[in-house]
N, C-alpha and C. Protein backbone atom coordinates (compact mmCIF):
# COMPACT_ATOMS: atom_id res chain seq x y z
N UNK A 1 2.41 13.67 -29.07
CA UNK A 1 3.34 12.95 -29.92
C UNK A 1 4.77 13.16 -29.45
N UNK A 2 5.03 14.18 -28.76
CA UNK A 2 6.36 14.65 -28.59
C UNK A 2 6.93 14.14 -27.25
N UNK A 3 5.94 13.54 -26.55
CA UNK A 3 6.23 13.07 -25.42
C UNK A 3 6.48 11.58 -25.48
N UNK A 4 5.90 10.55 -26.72
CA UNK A 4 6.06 9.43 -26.91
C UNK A 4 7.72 9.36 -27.38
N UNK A 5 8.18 10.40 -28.27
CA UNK A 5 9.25 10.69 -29.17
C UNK A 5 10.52 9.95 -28.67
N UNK A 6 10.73 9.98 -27.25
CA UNK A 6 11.89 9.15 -26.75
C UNK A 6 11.55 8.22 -25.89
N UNK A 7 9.97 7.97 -25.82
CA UNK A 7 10.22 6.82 -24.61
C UNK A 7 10.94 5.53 -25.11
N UNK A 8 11.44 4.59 -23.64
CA UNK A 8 12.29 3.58 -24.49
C UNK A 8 11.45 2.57 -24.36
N UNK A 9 11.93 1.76 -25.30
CA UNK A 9 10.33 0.91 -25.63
C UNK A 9 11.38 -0.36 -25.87
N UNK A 10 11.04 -1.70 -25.15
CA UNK A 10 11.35 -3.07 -26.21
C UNK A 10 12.54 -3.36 -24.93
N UNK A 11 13.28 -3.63 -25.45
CA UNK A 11 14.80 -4.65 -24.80
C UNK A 11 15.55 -3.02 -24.09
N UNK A 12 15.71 -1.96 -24.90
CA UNK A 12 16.11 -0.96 -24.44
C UNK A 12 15.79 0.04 -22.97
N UNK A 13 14.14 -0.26 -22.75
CA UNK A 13 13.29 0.24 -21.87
C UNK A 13 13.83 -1.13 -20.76
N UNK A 14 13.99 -2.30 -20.75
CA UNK A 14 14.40 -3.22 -19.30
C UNK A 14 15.98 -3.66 -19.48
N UNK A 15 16.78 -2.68 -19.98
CA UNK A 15 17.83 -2.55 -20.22
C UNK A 15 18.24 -1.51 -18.95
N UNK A 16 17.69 -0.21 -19.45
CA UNK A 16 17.44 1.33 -18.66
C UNK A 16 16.93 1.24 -17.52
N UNK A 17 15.52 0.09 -17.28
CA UNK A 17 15.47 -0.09 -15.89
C UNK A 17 16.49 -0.66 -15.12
N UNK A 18 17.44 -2.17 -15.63
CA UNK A 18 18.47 -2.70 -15.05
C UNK A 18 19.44 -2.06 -14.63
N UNK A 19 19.89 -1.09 -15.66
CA UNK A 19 21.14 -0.11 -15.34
C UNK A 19 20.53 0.80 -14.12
N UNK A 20 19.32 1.43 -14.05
CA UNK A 20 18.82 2.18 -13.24
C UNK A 20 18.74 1.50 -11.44
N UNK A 21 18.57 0.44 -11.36
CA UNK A 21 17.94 -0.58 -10.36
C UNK A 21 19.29 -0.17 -10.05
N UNK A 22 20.70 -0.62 -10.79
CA UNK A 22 22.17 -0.94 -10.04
C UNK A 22 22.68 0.65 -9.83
N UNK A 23 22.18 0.95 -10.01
CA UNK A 23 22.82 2.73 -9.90
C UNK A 23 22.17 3.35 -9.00
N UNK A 24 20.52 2.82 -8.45
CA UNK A 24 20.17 3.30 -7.34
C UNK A 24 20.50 2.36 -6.15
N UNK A 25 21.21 1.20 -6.63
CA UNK A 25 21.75 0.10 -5.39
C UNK A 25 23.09 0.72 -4.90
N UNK A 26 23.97 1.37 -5.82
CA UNK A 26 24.67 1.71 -5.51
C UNK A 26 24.88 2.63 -4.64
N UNK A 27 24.58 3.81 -5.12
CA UNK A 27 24.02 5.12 -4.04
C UNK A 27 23.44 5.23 -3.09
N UNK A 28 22.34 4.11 -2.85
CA UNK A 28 21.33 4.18 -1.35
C UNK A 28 21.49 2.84 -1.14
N UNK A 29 21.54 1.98 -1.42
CA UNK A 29 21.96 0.72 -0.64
C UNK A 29 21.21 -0.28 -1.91
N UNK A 30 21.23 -1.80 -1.18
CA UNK A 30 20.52 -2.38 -1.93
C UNK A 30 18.87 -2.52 -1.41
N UNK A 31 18.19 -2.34 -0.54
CA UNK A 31 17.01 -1.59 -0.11
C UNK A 31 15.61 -0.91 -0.76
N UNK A 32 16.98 0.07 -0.98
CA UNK A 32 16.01 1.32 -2.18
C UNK A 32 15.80 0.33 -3.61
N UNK A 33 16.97 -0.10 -4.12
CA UNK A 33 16.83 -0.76 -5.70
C UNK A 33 15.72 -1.95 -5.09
N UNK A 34 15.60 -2.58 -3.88
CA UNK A 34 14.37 -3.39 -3.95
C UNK A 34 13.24 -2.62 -3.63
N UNK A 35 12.79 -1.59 -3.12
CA UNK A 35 11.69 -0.80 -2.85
C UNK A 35 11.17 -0.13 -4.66
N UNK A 36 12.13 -0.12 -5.34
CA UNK A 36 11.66 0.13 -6.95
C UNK A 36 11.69 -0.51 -7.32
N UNK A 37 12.04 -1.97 -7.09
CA UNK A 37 11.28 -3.02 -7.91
C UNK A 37 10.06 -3.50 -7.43
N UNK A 38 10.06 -3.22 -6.36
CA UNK A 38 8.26 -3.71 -5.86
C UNK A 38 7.56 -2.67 -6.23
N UNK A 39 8.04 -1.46 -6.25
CA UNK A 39 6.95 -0.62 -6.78
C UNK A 39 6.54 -0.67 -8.27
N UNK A 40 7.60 -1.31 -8.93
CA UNK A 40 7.21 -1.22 -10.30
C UNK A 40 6.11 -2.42 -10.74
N UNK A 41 6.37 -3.65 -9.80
CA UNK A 41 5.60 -4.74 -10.04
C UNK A 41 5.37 -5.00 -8.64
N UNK A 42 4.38 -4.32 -8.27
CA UNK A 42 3.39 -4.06 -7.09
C UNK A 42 1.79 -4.96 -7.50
N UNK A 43 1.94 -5.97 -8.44
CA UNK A 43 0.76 -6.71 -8.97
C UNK A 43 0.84 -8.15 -7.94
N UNK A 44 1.83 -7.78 -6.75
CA UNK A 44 2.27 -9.60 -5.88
C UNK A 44 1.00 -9.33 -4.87
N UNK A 45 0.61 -10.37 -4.60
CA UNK A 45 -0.55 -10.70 -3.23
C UNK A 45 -0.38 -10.32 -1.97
N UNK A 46 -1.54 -9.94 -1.40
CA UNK A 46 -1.13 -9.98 0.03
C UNK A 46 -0.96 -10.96 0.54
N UNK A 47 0.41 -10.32 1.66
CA UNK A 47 1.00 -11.29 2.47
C UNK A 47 0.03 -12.12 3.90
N UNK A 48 -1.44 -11.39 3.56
CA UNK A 48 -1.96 -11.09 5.37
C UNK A 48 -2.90 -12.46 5.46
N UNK A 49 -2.48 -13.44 6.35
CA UNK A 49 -3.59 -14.68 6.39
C UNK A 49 -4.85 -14.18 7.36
N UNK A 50 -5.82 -14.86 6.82
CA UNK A 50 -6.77 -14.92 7.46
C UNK A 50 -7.33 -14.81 9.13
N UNK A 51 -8.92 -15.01 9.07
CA UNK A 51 -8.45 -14.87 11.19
C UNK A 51 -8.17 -16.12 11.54
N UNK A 52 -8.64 -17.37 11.21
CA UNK A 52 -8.10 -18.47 11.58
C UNK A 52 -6.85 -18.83 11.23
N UNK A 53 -6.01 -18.34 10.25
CA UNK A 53 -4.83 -18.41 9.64
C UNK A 53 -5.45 -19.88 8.26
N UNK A 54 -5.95 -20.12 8.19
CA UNK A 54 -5.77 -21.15 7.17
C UNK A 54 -6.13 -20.90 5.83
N UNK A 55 -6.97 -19.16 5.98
CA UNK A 55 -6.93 -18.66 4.49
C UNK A 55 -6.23 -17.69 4.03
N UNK A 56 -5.49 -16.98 3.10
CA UNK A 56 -4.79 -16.58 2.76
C UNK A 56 -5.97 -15.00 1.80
N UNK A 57 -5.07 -14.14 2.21
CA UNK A 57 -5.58 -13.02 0.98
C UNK A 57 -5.44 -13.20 0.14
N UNK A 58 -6.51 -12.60 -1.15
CA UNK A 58 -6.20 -12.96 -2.26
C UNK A 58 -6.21 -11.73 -2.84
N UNK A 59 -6.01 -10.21 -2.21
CA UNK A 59 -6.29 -9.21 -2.90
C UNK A 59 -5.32 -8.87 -2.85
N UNK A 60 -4.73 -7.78 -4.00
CA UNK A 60 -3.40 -7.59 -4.94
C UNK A 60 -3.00 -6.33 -3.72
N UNK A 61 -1.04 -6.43 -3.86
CA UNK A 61 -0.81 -5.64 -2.36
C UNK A 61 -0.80 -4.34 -3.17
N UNK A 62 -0.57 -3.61 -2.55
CA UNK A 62 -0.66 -1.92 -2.39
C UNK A 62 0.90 -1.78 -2.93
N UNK A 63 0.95 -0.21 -3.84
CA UNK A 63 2.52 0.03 -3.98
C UNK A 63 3.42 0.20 -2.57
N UNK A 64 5.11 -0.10 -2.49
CA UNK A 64 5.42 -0.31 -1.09
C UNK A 64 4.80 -0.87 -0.22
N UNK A 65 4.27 -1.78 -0.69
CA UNK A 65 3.98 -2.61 0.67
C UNK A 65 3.63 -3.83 0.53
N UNK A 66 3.97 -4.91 1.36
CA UNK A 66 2.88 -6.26 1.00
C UNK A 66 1.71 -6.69 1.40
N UNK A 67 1.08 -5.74 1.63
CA UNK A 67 -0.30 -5.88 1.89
C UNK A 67 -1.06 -4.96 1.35
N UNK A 68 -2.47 -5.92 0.92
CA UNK A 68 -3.51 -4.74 0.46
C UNK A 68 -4.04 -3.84 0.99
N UNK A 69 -5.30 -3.03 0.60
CA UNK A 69 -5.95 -2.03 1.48
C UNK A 69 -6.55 -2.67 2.61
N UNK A 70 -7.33 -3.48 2.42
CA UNK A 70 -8.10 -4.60 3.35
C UNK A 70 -7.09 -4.58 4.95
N UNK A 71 -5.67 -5.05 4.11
CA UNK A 71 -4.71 -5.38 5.82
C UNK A 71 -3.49 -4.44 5.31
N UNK A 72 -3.57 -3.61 4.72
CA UNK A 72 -2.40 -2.14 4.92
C UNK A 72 -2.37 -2.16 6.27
N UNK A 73 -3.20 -1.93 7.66
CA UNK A 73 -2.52 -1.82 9.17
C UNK A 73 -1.75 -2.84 9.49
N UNK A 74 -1.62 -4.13 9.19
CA UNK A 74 -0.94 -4.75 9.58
C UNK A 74 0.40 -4.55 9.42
N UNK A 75 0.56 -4.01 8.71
CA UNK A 75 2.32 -3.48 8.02
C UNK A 75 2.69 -2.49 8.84
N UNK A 76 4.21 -3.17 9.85
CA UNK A 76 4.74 -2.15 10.58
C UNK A 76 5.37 -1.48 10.30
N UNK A 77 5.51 -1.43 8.89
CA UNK A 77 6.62 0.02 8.55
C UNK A 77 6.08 0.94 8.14
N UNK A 78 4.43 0.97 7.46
CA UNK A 78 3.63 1.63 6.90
C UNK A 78 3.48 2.78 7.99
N UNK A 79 2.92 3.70 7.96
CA UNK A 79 2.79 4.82 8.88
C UNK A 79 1.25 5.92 8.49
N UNK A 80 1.20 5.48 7.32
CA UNK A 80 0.14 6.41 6.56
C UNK A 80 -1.86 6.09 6.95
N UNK A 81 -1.52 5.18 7.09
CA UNK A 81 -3.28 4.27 7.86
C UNK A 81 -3.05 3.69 8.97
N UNK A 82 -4.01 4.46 9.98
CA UNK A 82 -4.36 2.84 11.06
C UNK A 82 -5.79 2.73 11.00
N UNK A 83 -6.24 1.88 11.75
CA UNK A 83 -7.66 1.48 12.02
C UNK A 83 -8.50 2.23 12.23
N UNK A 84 -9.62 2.13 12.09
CA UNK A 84 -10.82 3.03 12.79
C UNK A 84 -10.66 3.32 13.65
N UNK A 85 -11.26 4.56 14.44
CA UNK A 85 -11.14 4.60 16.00
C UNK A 85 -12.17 4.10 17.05
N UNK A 86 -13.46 3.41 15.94
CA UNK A 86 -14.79 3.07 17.02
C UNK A 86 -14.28 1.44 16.90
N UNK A 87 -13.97 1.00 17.77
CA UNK A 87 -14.22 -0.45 17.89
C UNK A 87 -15.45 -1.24 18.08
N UNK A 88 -15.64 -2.36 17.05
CA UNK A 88 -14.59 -3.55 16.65
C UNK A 88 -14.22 -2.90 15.14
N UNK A 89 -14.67 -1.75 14.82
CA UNK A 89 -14.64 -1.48 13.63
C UNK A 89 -12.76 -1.65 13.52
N UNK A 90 -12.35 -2.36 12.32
CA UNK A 90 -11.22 -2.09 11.67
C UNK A 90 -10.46 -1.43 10.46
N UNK A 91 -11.57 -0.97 9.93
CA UNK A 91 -11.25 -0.32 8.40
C UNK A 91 -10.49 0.49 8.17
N UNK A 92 -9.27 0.41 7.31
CA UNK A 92 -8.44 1.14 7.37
C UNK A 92 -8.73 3.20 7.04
N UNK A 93 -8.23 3.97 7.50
CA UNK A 93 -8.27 5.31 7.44
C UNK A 93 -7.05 6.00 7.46
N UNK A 94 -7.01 6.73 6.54
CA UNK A 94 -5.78 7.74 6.43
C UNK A 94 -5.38 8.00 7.83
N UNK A 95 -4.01 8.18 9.06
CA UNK A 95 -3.74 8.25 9.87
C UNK A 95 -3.68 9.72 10.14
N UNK A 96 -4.52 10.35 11.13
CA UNK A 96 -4.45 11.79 11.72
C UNK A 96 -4.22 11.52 13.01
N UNK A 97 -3.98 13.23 13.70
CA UNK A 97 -3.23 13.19 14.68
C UNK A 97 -4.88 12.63 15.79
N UNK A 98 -6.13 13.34 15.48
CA UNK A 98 -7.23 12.80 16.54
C UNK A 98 -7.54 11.96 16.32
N UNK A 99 -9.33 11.64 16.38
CA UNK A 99 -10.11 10.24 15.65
C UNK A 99 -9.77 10.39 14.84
N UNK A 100 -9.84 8.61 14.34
CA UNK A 100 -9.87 8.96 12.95
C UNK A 100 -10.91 7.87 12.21
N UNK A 101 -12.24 8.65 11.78
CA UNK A 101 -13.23 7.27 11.30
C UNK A 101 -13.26 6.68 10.17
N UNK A 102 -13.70 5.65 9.95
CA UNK A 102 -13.94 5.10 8.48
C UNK A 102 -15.24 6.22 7.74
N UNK A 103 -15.61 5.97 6.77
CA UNK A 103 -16.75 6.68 6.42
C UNK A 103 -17.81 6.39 7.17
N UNK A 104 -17.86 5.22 7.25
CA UNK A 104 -19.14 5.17 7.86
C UNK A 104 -19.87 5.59 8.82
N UNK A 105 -18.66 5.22 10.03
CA UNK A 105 -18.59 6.10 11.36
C UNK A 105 -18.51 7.84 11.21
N UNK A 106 -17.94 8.20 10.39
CA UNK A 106 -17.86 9.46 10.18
C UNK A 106 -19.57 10.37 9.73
N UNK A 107 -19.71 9.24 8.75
CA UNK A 107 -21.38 9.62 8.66
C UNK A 107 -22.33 10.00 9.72
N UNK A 108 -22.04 8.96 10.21
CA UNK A 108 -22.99 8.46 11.08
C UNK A 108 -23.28 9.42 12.95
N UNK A 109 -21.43 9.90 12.36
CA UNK A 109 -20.93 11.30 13.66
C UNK A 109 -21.89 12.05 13.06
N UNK A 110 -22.05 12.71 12.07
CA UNK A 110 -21.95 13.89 11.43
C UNK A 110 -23.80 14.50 11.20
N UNK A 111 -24.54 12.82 11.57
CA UNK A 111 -25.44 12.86 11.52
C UNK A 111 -26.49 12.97 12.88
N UNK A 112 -25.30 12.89 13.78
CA UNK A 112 -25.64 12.81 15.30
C UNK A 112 -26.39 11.54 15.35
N UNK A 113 -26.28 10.13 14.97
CA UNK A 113 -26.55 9.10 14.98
C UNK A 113 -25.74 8.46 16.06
N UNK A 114 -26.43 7.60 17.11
CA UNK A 114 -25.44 6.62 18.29
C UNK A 114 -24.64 5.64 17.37
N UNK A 115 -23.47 5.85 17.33
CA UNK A 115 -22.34 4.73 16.61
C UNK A 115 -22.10 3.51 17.37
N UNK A 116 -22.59 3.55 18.69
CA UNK A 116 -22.33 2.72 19.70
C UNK A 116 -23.32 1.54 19.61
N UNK A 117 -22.82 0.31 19.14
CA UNK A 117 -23.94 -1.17 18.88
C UNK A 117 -23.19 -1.84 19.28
């Protein structure tokens, strides 16, 4: 209960964000105040077309970024995922310094199974 006690709620709560947005534009540029507004309404589409290009993603992007999990590698500012390391596999994976597999491939290491098809 005591934690609800001051949240700001109504016209006051996108009041506090507005003032907040221009006060972090101020201090770090205007940049940052757009990197917290996408994070707050991080519900926009991915940006990533298709392989022929004529279809479009339809899955919702990731916070900081405009792309979903599906095409998070495509985003060159991202740094946190790249691709599988067994090719053609592409699935995205947390980025380490060695391999780095999707699960599947990782299974499939772990099981001493040939990954190679």
């Amino acid at each position: 209960a005591l934690r609800r006690y001051r949240k700001r709620r109504g016209d006051d709560a996108r009041l506090w964000g507005c003032l907040k947005d221009k006060r972090m534009a101020v201090l770090y540029g205007e940049e940052a105040a757009e990197r917290r507004s996408e994070a707050v309404n991080h519900n926009s589409k991915c940006e990533a077309d298709g392989d022929g290009g004529s279809e479009t993603c339809r899955g919702t992007s990731m916070p900081f970024s405009s792309y979903c999990y599906k095409h998070i590698s495509y985003d060159p500012k991202q740094l946190l995922y790249s691709s599988c390391s067994r090719r053609p596999c592409s699935e995205p994976v947390l980025n380490c310094a060695l391999d780095c597999h999707c699960h599947l491939h990782a299974t499939l290491l772990s099981a001493g199974t040939s990954v190679d098809e």
